[in-house]
Protein backbone atom coordinates (compact mmCIF):
# COMPACT_ATOMS: atom_id res chain seq x y z
CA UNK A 1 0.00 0.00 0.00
CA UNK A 2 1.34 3.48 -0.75
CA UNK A 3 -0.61 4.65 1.97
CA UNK A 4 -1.04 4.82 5.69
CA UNK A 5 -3.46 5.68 8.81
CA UNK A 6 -2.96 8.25 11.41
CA UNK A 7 -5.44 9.79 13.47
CA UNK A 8 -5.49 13.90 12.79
CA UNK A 9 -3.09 16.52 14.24
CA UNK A 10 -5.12 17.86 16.81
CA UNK A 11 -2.64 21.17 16.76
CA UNK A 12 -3.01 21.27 13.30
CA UNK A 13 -5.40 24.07 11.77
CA UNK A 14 -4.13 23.10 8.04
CA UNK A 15 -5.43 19.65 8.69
CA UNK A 16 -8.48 20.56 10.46
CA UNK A 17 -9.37 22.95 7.56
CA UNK A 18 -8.93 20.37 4.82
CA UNK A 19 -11.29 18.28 6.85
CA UNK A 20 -13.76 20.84 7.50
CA UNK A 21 -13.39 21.90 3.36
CA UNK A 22 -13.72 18.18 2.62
CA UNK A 23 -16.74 17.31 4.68
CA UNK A 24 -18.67 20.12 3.41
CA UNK A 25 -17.42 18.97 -0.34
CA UNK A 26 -19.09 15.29 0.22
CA UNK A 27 -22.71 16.86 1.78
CA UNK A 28 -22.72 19.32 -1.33
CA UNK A 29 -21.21 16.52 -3.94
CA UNK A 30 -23.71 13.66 -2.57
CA UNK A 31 -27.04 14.89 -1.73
CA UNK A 32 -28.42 16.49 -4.91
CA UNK A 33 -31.47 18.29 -3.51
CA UNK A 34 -28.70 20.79 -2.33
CA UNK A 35 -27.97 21.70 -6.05
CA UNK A 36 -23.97 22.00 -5.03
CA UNK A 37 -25.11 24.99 -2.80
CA UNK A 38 -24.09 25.99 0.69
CA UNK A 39 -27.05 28.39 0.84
CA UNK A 40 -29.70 25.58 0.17
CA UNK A 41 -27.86 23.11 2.59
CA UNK A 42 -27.99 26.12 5.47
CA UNK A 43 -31.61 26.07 4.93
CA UNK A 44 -31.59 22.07 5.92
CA UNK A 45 -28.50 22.25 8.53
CA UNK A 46 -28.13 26.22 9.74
CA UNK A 47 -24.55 25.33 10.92
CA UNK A 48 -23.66 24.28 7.43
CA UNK A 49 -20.90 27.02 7.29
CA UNK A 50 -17.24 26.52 7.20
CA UNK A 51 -16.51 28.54 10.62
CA UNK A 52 -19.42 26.10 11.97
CA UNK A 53 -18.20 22.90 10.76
CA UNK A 54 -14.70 23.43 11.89
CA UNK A 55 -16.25 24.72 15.39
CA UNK A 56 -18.03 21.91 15.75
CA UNK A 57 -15.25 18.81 14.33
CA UNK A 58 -12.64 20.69 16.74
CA UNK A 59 -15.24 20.35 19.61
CA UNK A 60 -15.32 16.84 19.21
CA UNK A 61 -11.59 16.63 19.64
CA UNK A 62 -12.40 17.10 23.69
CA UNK A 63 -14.22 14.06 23.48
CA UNK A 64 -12.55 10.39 24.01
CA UNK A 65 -15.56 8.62 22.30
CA UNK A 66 -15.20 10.65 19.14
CA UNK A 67 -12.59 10.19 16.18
CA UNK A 68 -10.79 11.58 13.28
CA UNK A 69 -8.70 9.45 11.06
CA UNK A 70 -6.70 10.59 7.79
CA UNK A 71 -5.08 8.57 5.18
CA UNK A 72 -2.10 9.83 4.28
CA UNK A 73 0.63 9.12 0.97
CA UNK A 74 3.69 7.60 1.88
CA UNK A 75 4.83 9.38 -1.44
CA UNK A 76 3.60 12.76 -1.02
CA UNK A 77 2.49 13.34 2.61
CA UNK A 78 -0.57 13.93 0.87
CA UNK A 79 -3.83 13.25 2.88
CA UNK A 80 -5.86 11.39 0.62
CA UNK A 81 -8.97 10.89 2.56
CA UNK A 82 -10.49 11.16 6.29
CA UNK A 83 -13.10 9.57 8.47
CA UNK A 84 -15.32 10.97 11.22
CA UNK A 85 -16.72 8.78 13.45
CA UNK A 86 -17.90 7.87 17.47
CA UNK A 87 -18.91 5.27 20.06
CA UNK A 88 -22.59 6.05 21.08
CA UNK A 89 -24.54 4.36 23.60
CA UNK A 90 -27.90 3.43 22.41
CA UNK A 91 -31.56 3.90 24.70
CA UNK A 92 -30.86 0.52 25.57
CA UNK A 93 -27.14 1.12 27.15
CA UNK A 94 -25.53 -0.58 23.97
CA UNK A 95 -23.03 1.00 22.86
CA UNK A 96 -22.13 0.99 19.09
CA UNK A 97 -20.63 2.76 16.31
CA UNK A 98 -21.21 5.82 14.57
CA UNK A 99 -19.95 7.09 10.98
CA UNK A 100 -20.36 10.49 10.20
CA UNK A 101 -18.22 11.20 7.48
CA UNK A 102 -15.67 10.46 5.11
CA UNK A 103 -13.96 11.62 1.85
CA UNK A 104 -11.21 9.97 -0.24
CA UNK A 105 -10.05 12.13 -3.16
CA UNK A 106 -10.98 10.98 -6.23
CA UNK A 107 -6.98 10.22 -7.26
CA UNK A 108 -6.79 7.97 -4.28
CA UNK A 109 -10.73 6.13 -4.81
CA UNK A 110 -10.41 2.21 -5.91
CA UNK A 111 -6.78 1.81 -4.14
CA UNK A 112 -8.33 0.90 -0.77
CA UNK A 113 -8.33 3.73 0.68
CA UNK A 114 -11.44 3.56 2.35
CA UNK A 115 -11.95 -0.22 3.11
CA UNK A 116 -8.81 0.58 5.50
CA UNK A 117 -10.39 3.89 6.62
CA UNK A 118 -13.23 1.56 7.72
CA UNK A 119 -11.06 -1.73 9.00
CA UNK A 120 -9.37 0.63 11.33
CA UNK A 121 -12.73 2.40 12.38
CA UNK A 122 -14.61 -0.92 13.36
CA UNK A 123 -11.01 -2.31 15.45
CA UNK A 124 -11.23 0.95 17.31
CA UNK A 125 -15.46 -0.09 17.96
CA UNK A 126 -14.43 -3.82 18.89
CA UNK A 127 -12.20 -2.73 21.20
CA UNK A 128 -14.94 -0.31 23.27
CA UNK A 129 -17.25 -3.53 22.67
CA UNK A 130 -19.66 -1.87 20.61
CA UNK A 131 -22.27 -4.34 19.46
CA UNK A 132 -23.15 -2.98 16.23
CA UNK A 133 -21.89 0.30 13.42
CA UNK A 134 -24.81 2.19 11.94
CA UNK A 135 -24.23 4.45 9.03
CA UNK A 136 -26.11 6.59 6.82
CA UNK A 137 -26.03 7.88 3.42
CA UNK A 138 -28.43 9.68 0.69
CA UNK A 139 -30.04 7.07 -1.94
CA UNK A 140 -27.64 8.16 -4.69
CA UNK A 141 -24.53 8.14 -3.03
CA UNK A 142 -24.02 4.57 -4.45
CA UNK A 143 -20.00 4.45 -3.91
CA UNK A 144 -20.14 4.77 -0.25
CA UNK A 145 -23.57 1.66 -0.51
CA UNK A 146 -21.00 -0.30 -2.28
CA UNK A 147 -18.24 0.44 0.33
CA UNK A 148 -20.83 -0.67 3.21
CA UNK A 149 -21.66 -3.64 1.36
CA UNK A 150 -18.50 -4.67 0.25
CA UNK A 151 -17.41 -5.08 4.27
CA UNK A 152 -20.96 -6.87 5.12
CA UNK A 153 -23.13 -4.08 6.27
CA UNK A 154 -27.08 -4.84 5.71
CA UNK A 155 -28.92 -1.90 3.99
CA UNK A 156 -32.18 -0.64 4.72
CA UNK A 157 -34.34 1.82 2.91
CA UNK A 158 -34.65 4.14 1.26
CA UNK A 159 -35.84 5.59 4.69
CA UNK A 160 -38.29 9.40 4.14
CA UNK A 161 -35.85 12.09 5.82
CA UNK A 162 -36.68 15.22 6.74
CA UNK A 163 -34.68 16.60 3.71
CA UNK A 164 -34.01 13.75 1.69
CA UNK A 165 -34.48 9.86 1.58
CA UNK A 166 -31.46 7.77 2.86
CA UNK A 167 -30.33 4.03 2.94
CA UNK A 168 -29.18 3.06 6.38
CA UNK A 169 -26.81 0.52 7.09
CA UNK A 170 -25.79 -1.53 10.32
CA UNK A 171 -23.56 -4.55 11.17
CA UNK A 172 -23.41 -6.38 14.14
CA UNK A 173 -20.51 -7.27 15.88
CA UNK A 174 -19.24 -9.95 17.54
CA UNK A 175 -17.63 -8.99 21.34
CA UNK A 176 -14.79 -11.92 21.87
């Protein structure tokens, strides 16, 4: 692999930024009733601005149960993709997994980049003993279906959102 796995420089506001920029590229670039615009998305999700976003990923830095993990070139230092993610404890006191986002640039899609972001995500949820992931994604977002699929997730849907329908996916796991 020409690639690796770190989690993010917290003391990094370069890194943070090209999160934050990122992020808000994959909401605009995968839910099409946003029409590419951050003005239509505020309308949806008022802290849809880049000072927001990065407020609010930085905030979750204070928080153990909450991650950020990049995937970075061993070539070119490059970070070719992220994942934002969480341990949540359910109404039930289960605890499981959470994914909230994730980007791979398009140069880096198809070379694994984020079947590893994902490998590493669900080791970091077996070892809290979550008993299951849930993720979400819009109904045409079909490369990150695939990616869910691919690593045994069951899909559901397409579920009526408030601002757009969604497939949800889940996987159990098994606590050794």
């Amino acid at each position: 692999m020409d690639f690796y796995i770190r989690a993010i420089d917290k003391e990094s506001d370069s890194e943070l930024s090209l999160v934050t920029k990122r992020t808000m590229e994959t909401v605009l670039e995968t839910i099409p009733e946003f029409e590419g615009s951050e003005d239509i998305a505020r309308k949806a999700f008022p802290n849809f601005s880049f000072i927001e976003m990065k407020k609010m990923i930085k905030k979750d830095f204070d928080y153990k149960n909450h991650r950020l993990l990049l995937a970075i070139s061993n070539k070119t230092n490059e970070i070719l993709g992220h994942a934002i993610f969480s341990l949540k404890t359910d109404d039930n006191d289960k605890k499981y997994g959470f994914c909230f986002s994730r980007y791979v640039i398009p140069e880096a899609r198809k070379i694994g980049v984020g079947s590893l972001l994902l490998k590493e995500q669900e080791i970091f949820w077996k070892n809290n003993y979550a008993e299951y992931i849930i993720a979400q994604t819009h109904q045409t977002n079909v490369k990150l279906q695939k990616l869910f699929l691919k690593h045994d997730y069951q899909m559901t849907g397409p579920i009526k959102g408030d601002h757009y329908h969604y497939f949800a996916f889940k996987k159990d796991i098994k606590i050794n």
